[in-house]
Protein backbone atom coordinates (compact mmCIF):
# COMPACT_ATOMS: atom_id res chain seq x y z
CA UNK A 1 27.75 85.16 -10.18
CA UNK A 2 28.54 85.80 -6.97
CA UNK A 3 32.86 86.89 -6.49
CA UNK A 4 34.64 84.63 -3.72
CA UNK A 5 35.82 87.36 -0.80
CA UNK A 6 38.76 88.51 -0.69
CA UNK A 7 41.83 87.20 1.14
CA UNK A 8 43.48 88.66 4.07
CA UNK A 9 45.51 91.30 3.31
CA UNK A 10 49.54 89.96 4.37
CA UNK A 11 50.44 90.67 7.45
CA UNK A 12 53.86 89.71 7.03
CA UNK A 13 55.92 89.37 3.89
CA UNK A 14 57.88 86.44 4.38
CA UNK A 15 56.74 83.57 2.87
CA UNK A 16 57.05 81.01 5.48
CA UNK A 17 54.45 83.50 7.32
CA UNK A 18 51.78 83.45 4.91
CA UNK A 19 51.79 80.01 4.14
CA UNK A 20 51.35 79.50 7.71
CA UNK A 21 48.43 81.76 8.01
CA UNK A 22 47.04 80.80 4.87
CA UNK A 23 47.34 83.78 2.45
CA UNK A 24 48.65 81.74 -0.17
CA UNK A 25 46.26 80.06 -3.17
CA UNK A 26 45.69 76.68 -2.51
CA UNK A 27 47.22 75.50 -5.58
CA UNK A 28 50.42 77.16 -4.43
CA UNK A 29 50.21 75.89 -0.63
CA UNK A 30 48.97 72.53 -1.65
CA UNK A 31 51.23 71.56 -4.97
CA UNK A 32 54.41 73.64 -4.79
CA UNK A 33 55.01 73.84 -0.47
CA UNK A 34 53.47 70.17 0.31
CA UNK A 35 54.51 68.40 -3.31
CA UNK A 36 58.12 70.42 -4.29
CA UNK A 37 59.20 71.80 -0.64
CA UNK A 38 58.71 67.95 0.71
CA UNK A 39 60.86 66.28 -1.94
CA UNK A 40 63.31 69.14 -1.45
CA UNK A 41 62.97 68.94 2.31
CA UNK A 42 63.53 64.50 1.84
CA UNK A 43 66.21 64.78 -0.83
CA UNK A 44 68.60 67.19 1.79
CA UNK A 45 67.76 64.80 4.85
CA UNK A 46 68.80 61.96 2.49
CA UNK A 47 71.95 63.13 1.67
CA UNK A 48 72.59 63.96 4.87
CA UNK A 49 71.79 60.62 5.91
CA UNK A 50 74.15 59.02 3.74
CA UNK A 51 77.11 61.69 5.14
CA UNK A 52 76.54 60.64 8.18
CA UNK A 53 76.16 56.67 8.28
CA UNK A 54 79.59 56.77 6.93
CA UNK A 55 80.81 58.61 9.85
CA UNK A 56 78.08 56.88 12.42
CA UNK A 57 80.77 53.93 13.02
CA UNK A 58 83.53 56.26 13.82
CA UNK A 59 81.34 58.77 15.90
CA UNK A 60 77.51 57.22 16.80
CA UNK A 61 76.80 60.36 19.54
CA UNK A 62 77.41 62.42 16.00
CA UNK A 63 74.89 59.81 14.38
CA UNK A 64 72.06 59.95 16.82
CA UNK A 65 71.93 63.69 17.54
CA UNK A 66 71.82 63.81 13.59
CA UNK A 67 68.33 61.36 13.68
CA UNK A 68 66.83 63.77 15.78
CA UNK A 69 67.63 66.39 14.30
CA UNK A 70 66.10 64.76 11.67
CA UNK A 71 62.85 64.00 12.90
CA UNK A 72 62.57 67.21 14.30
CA UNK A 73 62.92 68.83 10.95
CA UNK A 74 59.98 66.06 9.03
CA UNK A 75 57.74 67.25 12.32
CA UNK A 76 58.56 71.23 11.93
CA UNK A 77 58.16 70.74 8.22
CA UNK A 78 54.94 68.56 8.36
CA UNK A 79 53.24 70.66 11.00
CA UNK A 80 54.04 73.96 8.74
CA UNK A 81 52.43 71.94 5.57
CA UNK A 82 49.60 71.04 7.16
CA UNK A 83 48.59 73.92 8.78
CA UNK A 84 49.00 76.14 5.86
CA UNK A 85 46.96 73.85 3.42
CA UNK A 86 44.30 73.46 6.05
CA UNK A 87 43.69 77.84 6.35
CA UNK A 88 44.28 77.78 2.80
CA UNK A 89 41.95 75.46 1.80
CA UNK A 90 39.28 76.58 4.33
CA UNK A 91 39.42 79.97 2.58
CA UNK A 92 39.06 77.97 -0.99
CA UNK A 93 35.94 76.24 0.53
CA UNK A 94 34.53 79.60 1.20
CA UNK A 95 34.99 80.58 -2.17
CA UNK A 96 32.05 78.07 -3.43
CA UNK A 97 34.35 75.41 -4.26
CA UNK A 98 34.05 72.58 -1.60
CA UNK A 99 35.01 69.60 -2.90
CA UNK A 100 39.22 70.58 -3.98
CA UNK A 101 38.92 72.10 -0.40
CA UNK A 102 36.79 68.83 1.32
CA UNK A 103 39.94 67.22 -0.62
CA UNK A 104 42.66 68.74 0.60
CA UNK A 105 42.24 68.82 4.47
CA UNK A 106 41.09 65.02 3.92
CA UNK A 107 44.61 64.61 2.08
CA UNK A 108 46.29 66.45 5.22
CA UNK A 109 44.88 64.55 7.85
CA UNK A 110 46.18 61.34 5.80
CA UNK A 111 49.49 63.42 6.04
CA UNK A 112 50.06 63.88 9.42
CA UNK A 113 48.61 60.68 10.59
CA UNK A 114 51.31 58.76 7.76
CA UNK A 115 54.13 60.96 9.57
CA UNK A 116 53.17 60.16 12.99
CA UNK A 117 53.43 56.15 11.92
CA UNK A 118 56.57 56.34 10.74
CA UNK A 119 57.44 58.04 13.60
CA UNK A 120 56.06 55.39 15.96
CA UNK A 121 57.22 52.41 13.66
CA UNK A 122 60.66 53.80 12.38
CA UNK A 123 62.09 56.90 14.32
CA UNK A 124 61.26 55.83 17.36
CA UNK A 125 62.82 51.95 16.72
CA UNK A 126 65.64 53.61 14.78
CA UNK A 127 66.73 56.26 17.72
CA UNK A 128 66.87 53.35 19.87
CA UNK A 129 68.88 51.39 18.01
CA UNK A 130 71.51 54.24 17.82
CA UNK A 131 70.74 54.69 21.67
CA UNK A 132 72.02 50.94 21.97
CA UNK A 133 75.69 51.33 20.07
CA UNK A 134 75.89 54.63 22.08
CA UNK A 135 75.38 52.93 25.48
CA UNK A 136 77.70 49.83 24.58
CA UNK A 137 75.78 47.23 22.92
CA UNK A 138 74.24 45.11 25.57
CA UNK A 139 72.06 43.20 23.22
CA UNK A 140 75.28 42.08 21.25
CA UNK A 141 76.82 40.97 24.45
CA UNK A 142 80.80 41.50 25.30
CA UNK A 143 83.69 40.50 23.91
CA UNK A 144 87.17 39.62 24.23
CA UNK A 145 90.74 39.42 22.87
CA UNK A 146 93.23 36.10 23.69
CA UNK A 147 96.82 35.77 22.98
CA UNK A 148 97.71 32.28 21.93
CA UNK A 149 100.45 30.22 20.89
CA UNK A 150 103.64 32.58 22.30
CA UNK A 151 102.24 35.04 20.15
CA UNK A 152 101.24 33.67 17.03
CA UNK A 153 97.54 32.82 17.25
CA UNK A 154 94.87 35.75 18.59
CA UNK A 155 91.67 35.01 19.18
CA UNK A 156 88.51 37.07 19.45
CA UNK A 157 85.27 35.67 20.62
CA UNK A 158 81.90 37.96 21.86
CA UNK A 159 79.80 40.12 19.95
CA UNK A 160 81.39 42.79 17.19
CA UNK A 161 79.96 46.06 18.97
CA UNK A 162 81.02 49.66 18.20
CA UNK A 163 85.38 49.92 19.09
CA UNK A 164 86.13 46.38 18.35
CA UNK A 165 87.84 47.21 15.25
CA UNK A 166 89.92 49.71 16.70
CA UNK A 167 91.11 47.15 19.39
CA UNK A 168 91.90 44.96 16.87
CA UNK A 169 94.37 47.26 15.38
CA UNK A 170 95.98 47.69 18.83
CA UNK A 171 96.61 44.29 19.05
CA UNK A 172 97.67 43.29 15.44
CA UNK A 173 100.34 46.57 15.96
CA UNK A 174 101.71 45.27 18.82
CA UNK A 175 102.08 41.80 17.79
CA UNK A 176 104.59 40.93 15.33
CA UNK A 177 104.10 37.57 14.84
CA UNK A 178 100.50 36.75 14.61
CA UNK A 179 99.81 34.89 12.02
CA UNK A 180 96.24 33.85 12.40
CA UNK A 181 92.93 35.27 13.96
CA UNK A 182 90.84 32.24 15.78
CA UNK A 183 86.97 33.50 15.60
CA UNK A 184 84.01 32.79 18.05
CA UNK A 185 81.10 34.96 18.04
CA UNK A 186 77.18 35.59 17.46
CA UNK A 187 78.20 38.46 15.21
CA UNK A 188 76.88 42.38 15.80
CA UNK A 189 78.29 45.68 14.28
CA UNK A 190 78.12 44.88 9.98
CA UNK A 191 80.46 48.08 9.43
CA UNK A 192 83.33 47.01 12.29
CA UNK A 193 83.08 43.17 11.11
CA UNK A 194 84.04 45.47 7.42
CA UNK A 195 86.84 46.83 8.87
CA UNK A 196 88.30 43.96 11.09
CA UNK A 197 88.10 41.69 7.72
CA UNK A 198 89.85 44.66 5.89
CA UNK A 199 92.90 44.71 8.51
CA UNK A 200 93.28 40.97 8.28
CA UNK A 201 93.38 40.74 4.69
CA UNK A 202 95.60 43.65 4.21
CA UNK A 203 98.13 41.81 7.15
CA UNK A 204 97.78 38.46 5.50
CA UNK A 205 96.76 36.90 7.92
CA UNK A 206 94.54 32.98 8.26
CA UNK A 207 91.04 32.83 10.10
CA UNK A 208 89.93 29.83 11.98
CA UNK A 209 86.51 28.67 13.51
CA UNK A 210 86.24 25.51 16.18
CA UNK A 211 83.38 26.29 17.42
CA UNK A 212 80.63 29.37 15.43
CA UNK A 213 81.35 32.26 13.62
CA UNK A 214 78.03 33.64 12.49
CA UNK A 215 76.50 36.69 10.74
CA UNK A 216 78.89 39.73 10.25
CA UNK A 217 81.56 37.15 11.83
CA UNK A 218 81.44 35.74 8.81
CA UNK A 219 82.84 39.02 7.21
CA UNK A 220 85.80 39.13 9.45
CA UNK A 221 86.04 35.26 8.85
CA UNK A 222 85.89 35.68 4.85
CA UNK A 223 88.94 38.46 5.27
CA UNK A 224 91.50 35.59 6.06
CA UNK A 225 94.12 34.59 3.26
CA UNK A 226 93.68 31.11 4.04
CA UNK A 227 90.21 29.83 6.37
CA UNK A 228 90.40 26.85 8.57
CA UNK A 229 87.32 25.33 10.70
CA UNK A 230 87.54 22.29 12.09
CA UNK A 231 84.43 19.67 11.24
CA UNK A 232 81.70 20.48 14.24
CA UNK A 233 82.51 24.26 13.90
CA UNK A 234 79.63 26.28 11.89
CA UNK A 235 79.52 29.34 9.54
CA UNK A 236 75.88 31.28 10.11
CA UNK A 237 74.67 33.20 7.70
CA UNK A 238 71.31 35.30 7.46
CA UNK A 239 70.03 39.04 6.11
CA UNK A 240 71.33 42.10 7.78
CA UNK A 241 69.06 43.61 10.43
CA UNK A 242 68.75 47.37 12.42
CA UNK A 243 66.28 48.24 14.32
CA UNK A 244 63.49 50.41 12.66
CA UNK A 245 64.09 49.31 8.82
CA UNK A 246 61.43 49.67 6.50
CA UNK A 247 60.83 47.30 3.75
CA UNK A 248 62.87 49.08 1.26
CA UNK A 249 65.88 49.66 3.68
CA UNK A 250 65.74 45.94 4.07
CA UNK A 251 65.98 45.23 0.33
CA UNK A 252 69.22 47.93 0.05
CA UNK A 253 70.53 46.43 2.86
CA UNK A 254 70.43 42.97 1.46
CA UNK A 255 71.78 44.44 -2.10
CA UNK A 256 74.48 45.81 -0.33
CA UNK A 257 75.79 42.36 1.25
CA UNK A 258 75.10 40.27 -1.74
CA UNK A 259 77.70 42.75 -3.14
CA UNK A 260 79.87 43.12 -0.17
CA UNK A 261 80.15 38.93 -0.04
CA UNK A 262 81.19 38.75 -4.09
CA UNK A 263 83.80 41.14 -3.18
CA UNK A 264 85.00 38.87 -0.78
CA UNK A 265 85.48 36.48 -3.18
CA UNK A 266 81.67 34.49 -3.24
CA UNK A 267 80.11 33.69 -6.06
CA UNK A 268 76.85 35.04 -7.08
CA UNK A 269 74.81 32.32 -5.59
CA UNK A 270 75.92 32.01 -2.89
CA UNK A 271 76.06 35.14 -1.78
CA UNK A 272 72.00 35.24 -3.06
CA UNK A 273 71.30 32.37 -0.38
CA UNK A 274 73.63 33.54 2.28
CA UNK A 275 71.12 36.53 2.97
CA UNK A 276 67.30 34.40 1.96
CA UNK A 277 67.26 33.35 5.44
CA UNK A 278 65.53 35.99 8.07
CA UNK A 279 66.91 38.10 10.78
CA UNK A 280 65.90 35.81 13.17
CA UNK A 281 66.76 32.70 11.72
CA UNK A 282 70.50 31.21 10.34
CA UNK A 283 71.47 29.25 7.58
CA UNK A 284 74.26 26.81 7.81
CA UNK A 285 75.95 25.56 4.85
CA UNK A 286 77.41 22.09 5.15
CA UNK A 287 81.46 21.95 5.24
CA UNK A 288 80.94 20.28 1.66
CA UNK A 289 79.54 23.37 0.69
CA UNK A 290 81.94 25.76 2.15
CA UNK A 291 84.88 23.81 0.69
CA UNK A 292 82.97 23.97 -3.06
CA UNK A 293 82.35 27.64 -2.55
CA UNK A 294 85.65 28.50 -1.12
CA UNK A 295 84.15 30.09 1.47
CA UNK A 296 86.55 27.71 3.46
CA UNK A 297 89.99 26.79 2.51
CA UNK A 298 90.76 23.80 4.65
CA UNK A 299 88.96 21.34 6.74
CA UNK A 300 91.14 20.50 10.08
CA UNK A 301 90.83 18.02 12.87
CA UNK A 302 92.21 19.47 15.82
CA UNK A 303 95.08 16.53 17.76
CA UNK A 304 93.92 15.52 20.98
CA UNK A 305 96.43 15.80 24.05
CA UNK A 306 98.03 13.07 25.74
CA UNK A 307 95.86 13.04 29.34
CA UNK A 308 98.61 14.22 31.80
CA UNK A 309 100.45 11.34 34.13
CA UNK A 310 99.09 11.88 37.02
CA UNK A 311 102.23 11.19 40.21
CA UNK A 312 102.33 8.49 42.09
CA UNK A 313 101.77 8.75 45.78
CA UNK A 314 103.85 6.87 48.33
CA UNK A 315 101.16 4.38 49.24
CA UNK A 316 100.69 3.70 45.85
CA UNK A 317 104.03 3.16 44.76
CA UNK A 318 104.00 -0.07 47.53
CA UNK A 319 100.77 -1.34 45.62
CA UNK A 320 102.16 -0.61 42.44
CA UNK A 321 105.12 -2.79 44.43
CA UNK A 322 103.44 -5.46 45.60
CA UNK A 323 99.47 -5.60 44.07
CA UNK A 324 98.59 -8.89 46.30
CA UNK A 325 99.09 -10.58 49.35
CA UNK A 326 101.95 -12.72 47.89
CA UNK A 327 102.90 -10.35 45.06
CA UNK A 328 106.20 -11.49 42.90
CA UNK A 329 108.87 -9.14 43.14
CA UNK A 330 111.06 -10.91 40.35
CA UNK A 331 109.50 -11.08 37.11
CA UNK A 332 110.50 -13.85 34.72
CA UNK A 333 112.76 -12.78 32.33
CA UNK A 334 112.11 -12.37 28.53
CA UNK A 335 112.21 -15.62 26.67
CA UNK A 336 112.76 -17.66 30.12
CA UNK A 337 110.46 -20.46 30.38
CA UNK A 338 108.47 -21.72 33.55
CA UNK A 339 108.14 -25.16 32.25
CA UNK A 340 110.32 -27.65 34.13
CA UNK A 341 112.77 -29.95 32.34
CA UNK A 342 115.55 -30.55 30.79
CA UNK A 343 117.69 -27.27 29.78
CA UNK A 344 114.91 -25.15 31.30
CA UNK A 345 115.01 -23.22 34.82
CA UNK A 346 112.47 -21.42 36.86
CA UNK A 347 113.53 -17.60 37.77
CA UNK A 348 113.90 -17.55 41.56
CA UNK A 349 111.48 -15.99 43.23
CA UNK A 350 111.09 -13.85 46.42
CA UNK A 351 107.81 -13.25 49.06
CA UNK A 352 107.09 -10.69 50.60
CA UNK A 353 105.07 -11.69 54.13
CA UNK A 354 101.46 -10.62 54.01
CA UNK A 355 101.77 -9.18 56.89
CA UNK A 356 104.40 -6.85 56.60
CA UNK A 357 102.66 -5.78 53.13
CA UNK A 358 99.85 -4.64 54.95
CA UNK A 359 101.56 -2.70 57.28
CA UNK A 360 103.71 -1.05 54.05
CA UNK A 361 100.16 -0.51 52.17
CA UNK A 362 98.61 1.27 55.21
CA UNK A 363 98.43 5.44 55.17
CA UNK A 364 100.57 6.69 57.93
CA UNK A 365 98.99 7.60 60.84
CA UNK A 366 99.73 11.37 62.34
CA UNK A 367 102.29 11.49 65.70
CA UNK A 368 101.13 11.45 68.95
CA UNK A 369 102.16 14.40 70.98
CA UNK A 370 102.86 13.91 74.38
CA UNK A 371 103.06 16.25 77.20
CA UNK A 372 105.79 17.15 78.73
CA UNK A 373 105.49 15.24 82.45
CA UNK A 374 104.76 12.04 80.43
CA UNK A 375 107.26 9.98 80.03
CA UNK A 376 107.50 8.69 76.08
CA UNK A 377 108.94 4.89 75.10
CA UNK A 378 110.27 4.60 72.02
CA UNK A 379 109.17 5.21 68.84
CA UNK A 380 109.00 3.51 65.48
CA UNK A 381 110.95 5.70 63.17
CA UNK A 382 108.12 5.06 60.87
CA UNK A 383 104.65 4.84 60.89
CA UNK A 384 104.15 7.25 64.20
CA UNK A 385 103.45 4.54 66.33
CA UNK A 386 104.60 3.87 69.79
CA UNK A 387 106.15 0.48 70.53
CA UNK A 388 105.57 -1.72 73.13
């Protein structure tokens, strides 16, 4: 039987060498570096990962230069698997042994070509995402903050994007006597909608909605001791989204607000339905449904203002005066009776000539200005005309 040759002598003692260059046994390269180094390689990015998406809300920069750092470790690491198992098993193939070999470099072109998808379909989608919060959110929209009633009522409406919490704070610190936060927005940022509700609820403050509050508004709606909307205003509710979530991020996600809304005081179904809906759709629970759930507190119909009295202008003031050609300036008086007869009088009445109404209804006319070498007649002290 015929021995397999013998492998290269090592050029280079270091491990991370002769994998590369294929020195080490296949089993070795393709069980202990791809198999045992990769889980060890996933379980530190992991935990990393976690680290920093608690700190990605307070610093994002720190968040995205940490993704691609990321990705540029599962390429370095994938490349240096790859190639090592490839030499390695090209020097097993040698040996007589074809098909383990055949199998291997078949199972590393799989490899590479599942990295470079995710790549493609997550990273990519994922480092944009970041790239968004970092750049301020466009796709969220703007926002802003309203002082209302001398103080008491402050209202936020726009999209929740990266900072908005912090605002809030500002605001709720320098304003001692809010008492309630009036809501109107599309949603946006699920970690600052967290920590607006958090500041509300810890202030005591109320939440209202007149016109939507939807997906992580909801949140910061759900942190208010006692929640108002009146009857057209809506409460949207759907699953949490990011950009570049696999299927199994998606179902965390959705674990994660199921238990975020029982905190907040939902029950159990609820909270199940509030995220069935999709990322691109919205569920809206009817008010009889909110009130059951205690998702809302109250029900209120706003009062609608008196219209404003608009002023009289001079010309109508002399209509108002005298509304017809032979208008009544005395009005009977209460309980007087116009009948004729005995113990019965008529209240005397006085006419204004039509004439002279007209002239009193008509808009006054703007003065003539003479020059100087003509010589002016006299002149109506009203009215601006010139008399004969």
């Amino acid at each position: 039987m015929a021995m397999p040759p013998p492998l290269p002598k090592p050029a280079s003692k270091s491990y991370l060498a002769r994998h590369w260059r294929g020195e080490l046994s296949l089993p070795k390269s393709y069980w202990v570096n791809g198999l045992v180094g990769g889980s060890a390689v996933g379980f530190a990015i992991g935990a990393l990962a976690v680290v920093i998406e608690r700190q990605g809300d307070v610093q994002p920069i720190l968040w995205m230069v940490s993704l691609i750092l990321t990705w540029v470790v599962v390429a370095l690491f994938t490349i240096w698997q790859a190639v090592g198992v490839w030499r390695s098993a090209t020097y097993y193939r040698r040996s007589g042994r074809k098909f383990w070999g055949g199998a291997a470099q078949v199972a590393t072109v799989l490899g590479l070509l599942n990295a470079a998808y995710n790549f493609v379909f997550f990273g990519a989608a994922q480092l944009a995402g970041i790239y968004e919060i970092v750049t301020g959110d466009s796709r969220v929209g703007p926002h802003r903050f309203q002082v209302l009633a001398n103080g008491q009522i402050l209202e936020f409406s726009g999209g929740i994007t990266f900072g908005v919490a912090g605002e809030l704070e500002e605001f709720l610190n320098a304003m001692g006597s809010v008492k309630a936060v009036r809501l109107n927005s599309i949603g946006g940022r699920i970690l600052e909608a967290q920590k607006m509700s958090d500041m509300i609820r810890a202030r005591g403050l109320s939440t209202s909605v007149t016109q939507d509050c939807m997906s992580a508004c909801t949140i910061v709606f759900l942190g208010g001791k006692e929640r108002f909307m009146t009857p057209s205003a809506r409460l949207g509710f759907h699953q949490p989204a990011f950009r570049g979530m696999t299927a199994a991020d998606r179902r965390a996600a959705i674990s994660n607000e199921e238990a975020r809304l029982q905190r907040l005081g939902l029950s159990k179904e609820f909270a199940i339905r509030a995220n069935v809906a999709s990322p691109d759709g919205m569920w809206y629970p009817d008010n009889d449904e909110l009130l059951r759930e205690n998702v809302v507190t109250r029900i209120v119909t706003p009062q609608t203002p008196a219209p404003p009295v608009k002023p009289a202008l001079p010309n109508q003031a002399a209509a108002n005066a005298a509304p017809s050609a032979s208008a009544d300036v005395a009005q009977p008086a209460p309980g007087a009776s116009l009948q004729a007869g005995a113990g019965t009088f008529e209240t005397p009445r006085a006419r204004i000539p039509a004439d002279l109404l007209k002239r009193l209804m008509e808009p006054p006319k703007k003065a003539v200005v003479l020059p100087p070498s003509a010589a002016p007649g006299p002149v109506a002290a009203t009215g601006g005309q010139k008399l004969p």
